[in-house]
Each structure stands twice: as structure tokens, then as C-alpha cells.
N, C-alpha and C. Protein backbone atom coordinates (compact mmCIF):
# COMPACT_ATOMS: atom_id res chain seq x y z
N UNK A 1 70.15 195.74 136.70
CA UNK A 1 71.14 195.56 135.65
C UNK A 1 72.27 194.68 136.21
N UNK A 2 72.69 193.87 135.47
CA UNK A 2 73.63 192.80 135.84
C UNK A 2 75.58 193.25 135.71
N UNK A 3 75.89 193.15 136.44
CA UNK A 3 77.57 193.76 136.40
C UNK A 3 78.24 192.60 135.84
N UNK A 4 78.95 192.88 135.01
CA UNK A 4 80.18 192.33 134.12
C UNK A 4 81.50 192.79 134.22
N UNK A 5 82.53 191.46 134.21
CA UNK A 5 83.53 191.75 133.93
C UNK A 5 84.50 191.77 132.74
N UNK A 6 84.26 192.73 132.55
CA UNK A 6 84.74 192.96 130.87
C UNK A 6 85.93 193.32 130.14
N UNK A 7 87.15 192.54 129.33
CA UNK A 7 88.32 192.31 129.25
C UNK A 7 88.86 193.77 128.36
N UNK A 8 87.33 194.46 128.08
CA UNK A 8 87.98 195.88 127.32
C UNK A 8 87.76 196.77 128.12
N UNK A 9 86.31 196.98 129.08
CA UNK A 9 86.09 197.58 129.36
C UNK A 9 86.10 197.89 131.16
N UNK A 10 86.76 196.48 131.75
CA UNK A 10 86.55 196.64 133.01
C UNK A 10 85.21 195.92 133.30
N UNK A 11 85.13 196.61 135.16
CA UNK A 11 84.14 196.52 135.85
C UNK A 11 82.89 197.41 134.91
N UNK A 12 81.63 196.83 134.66
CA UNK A 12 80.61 197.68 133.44
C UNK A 12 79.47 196.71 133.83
N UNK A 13 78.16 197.67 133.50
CA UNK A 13 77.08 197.25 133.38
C UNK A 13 76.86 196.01 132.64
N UNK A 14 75.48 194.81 132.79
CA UNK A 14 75.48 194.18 131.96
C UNK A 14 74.02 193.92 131.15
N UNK A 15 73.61 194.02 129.99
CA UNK A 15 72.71 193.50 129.43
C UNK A 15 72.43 191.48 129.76
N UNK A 16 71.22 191.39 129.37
CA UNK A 16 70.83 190.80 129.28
C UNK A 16 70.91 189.70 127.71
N UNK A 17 71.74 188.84 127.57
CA UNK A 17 72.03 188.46 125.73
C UNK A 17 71.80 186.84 125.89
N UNK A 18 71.43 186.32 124.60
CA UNK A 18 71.25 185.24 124.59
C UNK A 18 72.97 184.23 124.75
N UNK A 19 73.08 183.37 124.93
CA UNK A 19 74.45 182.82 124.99
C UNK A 19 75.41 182.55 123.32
N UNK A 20 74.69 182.67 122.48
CA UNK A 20 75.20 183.20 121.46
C UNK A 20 75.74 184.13 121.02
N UNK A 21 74.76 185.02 121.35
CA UNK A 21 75.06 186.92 121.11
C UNK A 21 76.16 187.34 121.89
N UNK A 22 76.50 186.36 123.80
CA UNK A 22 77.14 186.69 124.33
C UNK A 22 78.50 186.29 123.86
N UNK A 23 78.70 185.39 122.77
CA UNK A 23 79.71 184.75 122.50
C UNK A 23 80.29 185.66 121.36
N UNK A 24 79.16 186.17 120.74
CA UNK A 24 79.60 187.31 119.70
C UNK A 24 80.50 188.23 120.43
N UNK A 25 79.16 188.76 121.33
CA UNK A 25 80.18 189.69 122.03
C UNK A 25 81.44 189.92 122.47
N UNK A 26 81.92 188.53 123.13
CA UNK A 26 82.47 188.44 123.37
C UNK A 26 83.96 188.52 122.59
N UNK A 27 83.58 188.20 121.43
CA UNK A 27 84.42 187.54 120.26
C UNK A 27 84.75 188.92 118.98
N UNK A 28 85.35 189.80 119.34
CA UNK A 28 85.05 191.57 118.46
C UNK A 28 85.73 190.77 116.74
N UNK A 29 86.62 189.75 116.66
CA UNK A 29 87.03 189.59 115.61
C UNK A 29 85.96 188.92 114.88
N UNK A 30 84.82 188.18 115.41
CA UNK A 30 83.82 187.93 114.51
C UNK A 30 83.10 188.60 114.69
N UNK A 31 82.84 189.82 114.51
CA UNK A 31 81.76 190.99 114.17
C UNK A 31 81.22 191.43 112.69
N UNK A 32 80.63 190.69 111.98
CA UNK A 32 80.21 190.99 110.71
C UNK A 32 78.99 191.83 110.59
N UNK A 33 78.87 192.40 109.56
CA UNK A 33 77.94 193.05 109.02
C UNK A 33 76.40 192.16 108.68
N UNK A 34 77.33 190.83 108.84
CA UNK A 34 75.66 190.15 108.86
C UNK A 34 75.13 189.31 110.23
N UNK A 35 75.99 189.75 111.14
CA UNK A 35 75.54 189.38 112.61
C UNK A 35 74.65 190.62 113.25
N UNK A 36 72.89 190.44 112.70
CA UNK A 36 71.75 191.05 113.42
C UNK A 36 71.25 190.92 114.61
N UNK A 37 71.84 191.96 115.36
CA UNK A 37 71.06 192.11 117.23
C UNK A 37 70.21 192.18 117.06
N UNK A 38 69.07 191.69 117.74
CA UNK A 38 67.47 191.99 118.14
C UNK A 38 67.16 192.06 119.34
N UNK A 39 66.50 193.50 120.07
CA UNK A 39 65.61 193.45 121.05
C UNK A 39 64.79 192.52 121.07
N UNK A 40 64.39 191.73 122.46
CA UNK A 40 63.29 190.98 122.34
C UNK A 40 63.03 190.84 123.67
N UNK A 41 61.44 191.05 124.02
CA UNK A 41 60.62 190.87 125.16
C UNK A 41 60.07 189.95 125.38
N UNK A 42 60.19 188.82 126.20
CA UNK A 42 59.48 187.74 126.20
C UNK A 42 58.47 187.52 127.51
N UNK A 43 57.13 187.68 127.55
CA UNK A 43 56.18 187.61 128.03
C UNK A 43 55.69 186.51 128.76
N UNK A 44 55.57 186.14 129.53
CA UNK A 44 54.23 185.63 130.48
C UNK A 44 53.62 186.13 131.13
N UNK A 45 52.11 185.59 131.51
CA UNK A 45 51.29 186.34 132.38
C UNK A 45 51.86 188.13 132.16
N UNK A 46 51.95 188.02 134.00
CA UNK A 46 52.12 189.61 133.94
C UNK A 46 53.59 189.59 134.04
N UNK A 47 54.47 188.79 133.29
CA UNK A 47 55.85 188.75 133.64
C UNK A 47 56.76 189.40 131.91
N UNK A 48 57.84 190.08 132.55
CA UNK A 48 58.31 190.65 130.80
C UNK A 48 59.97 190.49 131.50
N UNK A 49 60.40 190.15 130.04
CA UNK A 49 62.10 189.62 130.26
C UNK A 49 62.97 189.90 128.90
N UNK A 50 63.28 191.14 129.23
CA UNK A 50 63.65 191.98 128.01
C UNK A 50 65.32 191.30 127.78
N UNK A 51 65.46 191.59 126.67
CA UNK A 51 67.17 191.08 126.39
C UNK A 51 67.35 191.02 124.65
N UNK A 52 68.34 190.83 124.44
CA UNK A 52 69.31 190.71 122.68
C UNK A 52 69.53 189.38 122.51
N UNK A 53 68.91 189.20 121.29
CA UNK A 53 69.45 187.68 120.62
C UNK A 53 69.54 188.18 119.50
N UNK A 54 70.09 186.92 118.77
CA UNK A 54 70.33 186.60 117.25
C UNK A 54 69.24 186.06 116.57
N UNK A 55 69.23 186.13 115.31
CA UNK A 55 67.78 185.37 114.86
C UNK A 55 67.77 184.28 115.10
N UNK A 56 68.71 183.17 114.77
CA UNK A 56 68.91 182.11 115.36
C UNK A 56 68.10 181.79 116.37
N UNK A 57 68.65 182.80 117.79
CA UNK A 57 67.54 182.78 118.64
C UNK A 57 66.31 182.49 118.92
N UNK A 58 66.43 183.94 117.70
CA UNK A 58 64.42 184.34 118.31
C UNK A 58 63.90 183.16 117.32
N UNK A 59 64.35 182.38 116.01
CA UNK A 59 64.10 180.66 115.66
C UNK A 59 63.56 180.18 116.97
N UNK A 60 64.15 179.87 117.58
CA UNK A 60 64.65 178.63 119.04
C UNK A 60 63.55 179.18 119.86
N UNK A 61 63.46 180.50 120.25
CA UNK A 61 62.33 180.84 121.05
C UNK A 61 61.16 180.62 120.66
N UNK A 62 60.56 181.03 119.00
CA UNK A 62 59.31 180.27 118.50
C UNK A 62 59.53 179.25 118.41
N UNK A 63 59.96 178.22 117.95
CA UNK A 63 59.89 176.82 118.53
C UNK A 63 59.78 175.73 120.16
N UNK A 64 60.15 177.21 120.84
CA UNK A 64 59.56 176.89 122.09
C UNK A 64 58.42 177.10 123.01
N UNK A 65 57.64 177.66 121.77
CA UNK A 65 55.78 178.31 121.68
C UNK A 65 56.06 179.72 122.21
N UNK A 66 57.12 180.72 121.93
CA UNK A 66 56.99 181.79 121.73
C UNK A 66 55.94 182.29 120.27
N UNK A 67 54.92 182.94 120.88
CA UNK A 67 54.25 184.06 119.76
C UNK A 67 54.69 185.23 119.29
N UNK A 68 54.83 185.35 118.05
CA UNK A 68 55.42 187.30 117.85
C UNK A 68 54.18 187.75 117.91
N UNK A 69 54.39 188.94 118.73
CA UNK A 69 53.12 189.85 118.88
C UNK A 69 53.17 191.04 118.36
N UNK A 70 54.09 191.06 118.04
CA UNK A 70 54.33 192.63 116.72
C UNK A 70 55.67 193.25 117.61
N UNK A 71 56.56 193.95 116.88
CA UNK A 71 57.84 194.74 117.60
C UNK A 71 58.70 193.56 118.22
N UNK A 72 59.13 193.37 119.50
CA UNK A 72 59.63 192.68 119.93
C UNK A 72 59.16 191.94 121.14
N UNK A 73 57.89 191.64 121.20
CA UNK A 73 57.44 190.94 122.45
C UNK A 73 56.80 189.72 121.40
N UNK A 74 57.39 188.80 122.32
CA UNK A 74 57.52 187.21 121.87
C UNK A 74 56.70 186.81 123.63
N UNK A 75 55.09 186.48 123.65
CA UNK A 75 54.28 185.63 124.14
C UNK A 75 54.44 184.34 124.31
N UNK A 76 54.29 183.74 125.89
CA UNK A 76 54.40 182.07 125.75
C UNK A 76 53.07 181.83 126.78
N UNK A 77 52.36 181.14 126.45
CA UNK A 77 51.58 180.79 127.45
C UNK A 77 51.89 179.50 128.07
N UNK A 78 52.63 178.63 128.33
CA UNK A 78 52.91 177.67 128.81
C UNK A 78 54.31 178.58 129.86
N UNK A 79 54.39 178.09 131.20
CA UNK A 79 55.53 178.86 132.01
C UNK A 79 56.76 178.21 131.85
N UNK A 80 56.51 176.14 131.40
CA UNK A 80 57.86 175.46 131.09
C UNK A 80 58.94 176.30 130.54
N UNK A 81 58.23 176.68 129.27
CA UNK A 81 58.39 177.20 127.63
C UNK A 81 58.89 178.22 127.78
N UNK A 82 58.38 179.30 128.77
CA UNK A 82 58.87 180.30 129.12
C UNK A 82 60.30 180.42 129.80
N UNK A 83 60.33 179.44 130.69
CA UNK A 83 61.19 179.51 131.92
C UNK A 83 62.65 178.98 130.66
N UNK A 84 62.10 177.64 129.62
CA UNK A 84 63.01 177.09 128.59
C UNK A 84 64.10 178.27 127.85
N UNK A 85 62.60 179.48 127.79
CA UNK A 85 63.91 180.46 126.81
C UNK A 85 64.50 181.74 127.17
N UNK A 86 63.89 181.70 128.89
CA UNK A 86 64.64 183.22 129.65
C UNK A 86 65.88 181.87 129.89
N UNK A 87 66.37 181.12 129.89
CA UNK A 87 67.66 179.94 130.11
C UNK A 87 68.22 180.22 129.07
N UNK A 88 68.11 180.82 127.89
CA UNK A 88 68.74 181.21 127.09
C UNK A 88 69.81 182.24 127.11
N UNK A 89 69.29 183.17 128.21
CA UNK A 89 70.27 183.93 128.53
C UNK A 89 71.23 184.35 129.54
N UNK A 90 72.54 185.17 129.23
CA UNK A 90 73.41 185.36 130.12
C UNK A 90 73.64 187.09 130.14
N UNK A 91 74.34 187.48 130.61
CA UNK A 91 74.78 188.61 130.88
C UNK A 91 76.05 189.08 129.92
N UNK A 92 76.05 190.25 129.44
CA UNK A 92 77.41 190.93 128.45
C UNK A 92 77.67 191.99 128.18
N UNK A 93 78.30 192.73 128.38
CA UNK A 93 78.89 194.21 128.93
C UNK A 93 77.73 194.50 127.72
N UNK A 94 77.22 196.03 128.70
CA UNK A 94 76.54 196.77 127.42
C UNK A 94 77.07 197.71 126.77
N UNK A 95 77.96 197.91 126.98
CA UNK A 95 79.14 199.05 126.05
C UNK A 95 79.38 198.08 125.21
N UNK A 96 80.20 196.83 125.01
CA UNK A 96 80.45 195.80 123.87
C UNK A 96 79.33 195.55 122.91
N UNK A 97 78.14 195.29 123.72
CA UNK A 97 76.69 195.45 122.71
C UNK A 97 76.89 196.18 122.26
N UNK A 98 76.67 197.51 122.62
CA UNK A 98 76.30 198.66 121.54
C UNK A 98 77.32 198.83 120.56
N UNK A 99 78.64 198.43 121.33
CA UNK A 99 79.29 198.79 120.23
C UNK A 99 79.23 198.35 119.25
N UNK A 100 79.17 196.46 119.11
CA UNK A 100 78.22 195.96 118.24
C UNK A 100 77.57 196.11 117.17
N UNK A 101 76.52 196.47 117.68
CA UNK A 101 75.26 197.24 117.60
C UNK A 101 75.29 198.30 116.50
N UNK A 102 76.32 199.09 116.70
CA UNK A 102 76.78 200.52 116.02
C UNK A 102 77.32 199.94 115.03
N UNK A 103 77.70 199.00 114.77
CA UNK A 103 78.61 198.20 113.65
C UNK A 103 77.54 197.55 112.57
N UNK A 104 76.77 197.51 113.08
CA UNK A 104 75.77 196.73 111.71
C UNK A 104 75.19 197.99 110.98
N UNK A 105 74.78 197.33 110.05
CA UNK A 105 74.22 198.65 108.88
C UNK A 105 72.55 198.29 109.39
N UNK A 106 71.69 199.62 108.51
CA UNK A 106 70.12 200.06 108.92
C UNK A 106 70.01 198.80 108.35
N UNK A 107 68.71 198.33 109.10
CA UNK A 107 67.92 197.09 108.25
C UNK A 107 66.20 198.10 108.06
């Protein structure tokens, strides 16, 4: 787990978020009801690289020959492609996620 330094919360754990999501995060006054977190696992070989994006995102990741494979594991068989959309992400307190998180309504 990646350590963050976090302007609410201190020294804190960090998730794994796309650089968008991290910007959300970052950002509590734009927190809307229509900004959707998504788990997402992204696969190679025997390799898995779990983390939160935006749909936006997970867009950008199938266009970078990510497959949905049902739930949240997004398949690449090319390693470029792969390596293209774990670069997608950064690190962001996971207390701010969830809190997040807790803020959107059931989908």
C-alpha cells in the first residue's frame, strides 16, 4: 500500500487512483453525485493491478486494448498497452476515497 500525504488527513495509507480520480480526490469541492468511482483490475499474463478510476478512464483503458471480462477485470494482451494504462495511475489517501465513495448514491 502506498503512503500519502494528505492535507485532511495527514500521514495515511494510499490507494491506487487514476490521475483524474486523484484530482477528484483531491478536490472535496467538486464532489458530485455524478462523479462514479470504479474498482478496476487490469490484467496481464499472470500480472493483476487493482485501483479506482472514472469512467472516463475505464473509456481510455478500452481504447488501449483493455477487454472487460465481467466485474472489474479489464484484460490486455499486448504488455505496451498494459504498461500504457497501469501509467494511468497515482496514489490518493484512502480515507478521501472512501469518503468519496460514501458520497455517491447506489447505482
Amino acid at each position: 500500500m502506498p503512503l500519502v500525504i494528505c492535507p485532511i488527513h495527514g500521514r495515511a495509507g494510499g490507494d491506487l487512483v487514476s490521475h483524474a480520480l486523484a484530482d477528484l480526490v483531491n478536490t472535496r469541492s467538486a464532489w458530485s453525485q455524478e462523479s462514479f468511482v470504479f474498482p478496476v483490475t487490469l490484467t496481464f499474463e499472470d500480472i493483476e493491478y487493482p485501483g479506482y478510476m472514472l469512467q472516463t478512464d475505464i473509456t481510455r483503458v478500452v481504447q488501449l486494448g483493455g477487454v472487460h471480462e465481467g466485474g472489474e477485470i479489464y484484460r490486455f494482451t499486448d504488455e505496451e498497452a498494459m504498461e500504457s494504462a497501469i501509467g494511468m495511475f497515482t496514489a490518493a489517501c484512502t480515507r478521501c476515497l472512501h469518503e468519496l465513495i460514501e458520497t455517491q448514491p447506489a447505482r
